[in-house]
Protein backbone atom coordinates (compact mmCIF):
# COMPACT_ATOMS: atom_id res chain seq x y z
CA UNK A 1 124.90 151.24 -93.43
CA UNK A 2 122.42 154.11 -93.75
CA UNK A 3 119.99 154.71 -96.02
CA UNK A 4 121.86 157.77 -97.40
CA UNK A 5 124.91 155.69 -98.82
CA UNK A 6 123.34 152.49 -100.09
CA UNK A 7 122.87 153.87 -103.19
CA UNK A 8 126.27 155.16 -103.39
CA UNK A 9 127.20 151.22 -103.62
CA UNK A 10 127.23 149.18 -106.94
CA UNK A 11 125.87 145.80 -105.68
CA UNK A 12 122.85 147.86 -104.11
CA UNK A 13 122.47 149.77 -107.60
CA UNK A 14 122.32 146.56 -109.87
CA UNK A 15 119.92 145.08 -107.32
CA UNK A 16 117.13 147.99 -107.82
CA UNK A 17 118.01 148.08 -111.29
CA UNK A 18 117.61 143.98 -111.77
CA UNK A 19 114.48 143.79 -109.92
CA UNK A 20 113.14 146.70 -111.88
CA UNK A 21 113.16 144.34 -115.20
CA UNK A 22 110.81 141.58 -114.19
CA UNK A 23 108.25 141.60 -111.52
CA UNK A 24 110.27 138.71 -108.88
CA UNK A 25 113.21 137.17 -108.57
CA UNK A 26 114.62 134.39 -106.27
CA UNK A 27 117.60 135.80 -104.36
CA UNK A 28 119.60 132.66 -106.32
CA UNK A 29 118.80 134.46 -109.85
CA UNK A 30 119.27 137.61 -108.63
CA UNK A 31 122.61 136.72 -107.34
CA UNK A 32 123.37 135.28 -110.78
CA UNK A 33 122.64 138.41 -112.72
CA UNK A 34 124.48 140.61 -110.32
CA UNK A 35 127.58 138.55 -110.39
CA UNK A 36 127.79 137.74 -106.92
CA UNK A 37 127.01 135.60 -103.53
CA UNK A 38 123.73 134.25 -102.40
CA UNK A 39 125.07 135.49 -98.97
CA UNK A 40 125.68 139.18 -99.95
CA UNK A 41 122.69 139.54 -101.75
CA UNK A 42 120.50 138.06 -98.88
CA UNK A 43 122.06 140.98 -96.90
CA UNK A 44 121.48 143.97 -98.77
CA UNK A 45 118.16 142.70 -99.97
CA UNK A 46 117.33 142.89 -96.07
CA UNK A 47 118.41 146.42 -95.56
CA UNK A 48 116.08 147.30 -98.38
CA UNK A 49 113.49 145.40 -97.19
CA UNK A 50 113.98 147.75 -93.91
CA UNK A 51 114.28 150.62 -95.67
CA UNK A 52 110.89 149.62 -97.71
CA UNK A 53 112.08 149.49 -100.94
CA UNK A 54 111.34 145.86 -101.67
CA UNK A 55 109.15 143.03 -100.08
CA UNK A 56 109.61 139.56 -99.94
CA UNK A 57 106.27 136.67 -101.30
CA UNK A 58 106.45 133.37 -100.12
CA UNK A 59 105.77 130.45 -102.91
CA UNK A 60 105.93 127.11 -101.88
CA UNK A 61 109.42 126.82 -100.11
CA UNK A 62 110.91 129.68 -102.40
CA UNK A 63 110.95 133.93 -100.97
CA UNK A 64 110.70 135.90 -104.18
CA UNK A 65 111.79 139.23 -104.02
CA UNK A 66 109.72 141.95 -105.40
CA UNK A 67 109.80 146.18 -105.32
CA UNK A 68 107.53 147.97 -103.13
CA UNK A 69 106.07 150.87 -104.75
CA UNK A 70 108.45 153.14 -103.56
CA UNK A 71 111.38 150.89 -104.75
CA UNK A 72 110.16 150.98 -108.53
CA UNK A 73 109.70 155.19 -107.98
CA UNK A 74 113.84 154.98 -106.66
CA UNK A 75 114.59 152.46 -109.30
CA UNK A 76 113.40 154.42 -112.26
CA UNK A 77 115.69 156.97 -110.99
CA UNK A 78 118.90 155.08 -110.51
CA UNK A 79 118.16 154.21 -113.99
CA UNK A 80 118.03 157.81 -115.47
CA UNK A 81 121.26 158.78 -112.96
CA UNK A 82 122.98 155.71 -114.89
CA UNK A 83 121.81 156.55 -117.92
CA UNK A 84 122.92 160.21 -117.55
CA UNK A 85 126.39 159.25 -116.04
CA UNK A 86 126.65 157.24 -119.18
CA UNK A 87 126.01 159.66 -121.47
């Protein structure tokens, strides 16, 4: 998957726009708001992580997931494409 289409995908959407809302998540509750698998959202948070867009902190025995700076800069604009698609 390149960079250029992973946007283009909902599941990759709702993750930037989820982690936008609070400042970490566990992939678990992330998986839970997005309405899908541990497993699927492992993967495409990895290919973010690779792209830069988000960054993983170690607590204990938990990886929270967090937005690089450049993720919350491409998250704030998914969220005004969304909001303009839904206007």
């Amino acid at each position: 998957m390149t960079k250029e289409n992973i946007f283009l995908r909902k599941r990759s959407k709702d993750i930037m726009l989820a982690l936008a809302e609070k400042d970490e998540w566990y992939i678990y509750e992330l998986a839970l708001k997005v309405a899908s698998t541990y497993a699927h959202i492992f993967n495409i948070v990895k290919k973010l992580q690779q792209l830069g867009l988000v960054e993983t902190v170690k607590k204990g025995r938990k990886r929270f997931i967090k937005l690089t700076d450049k993720g919350k800069k491409l998250a704030q604009l998914i969220k005004e494409i969304d909001e303009l698609i839904k206007s």
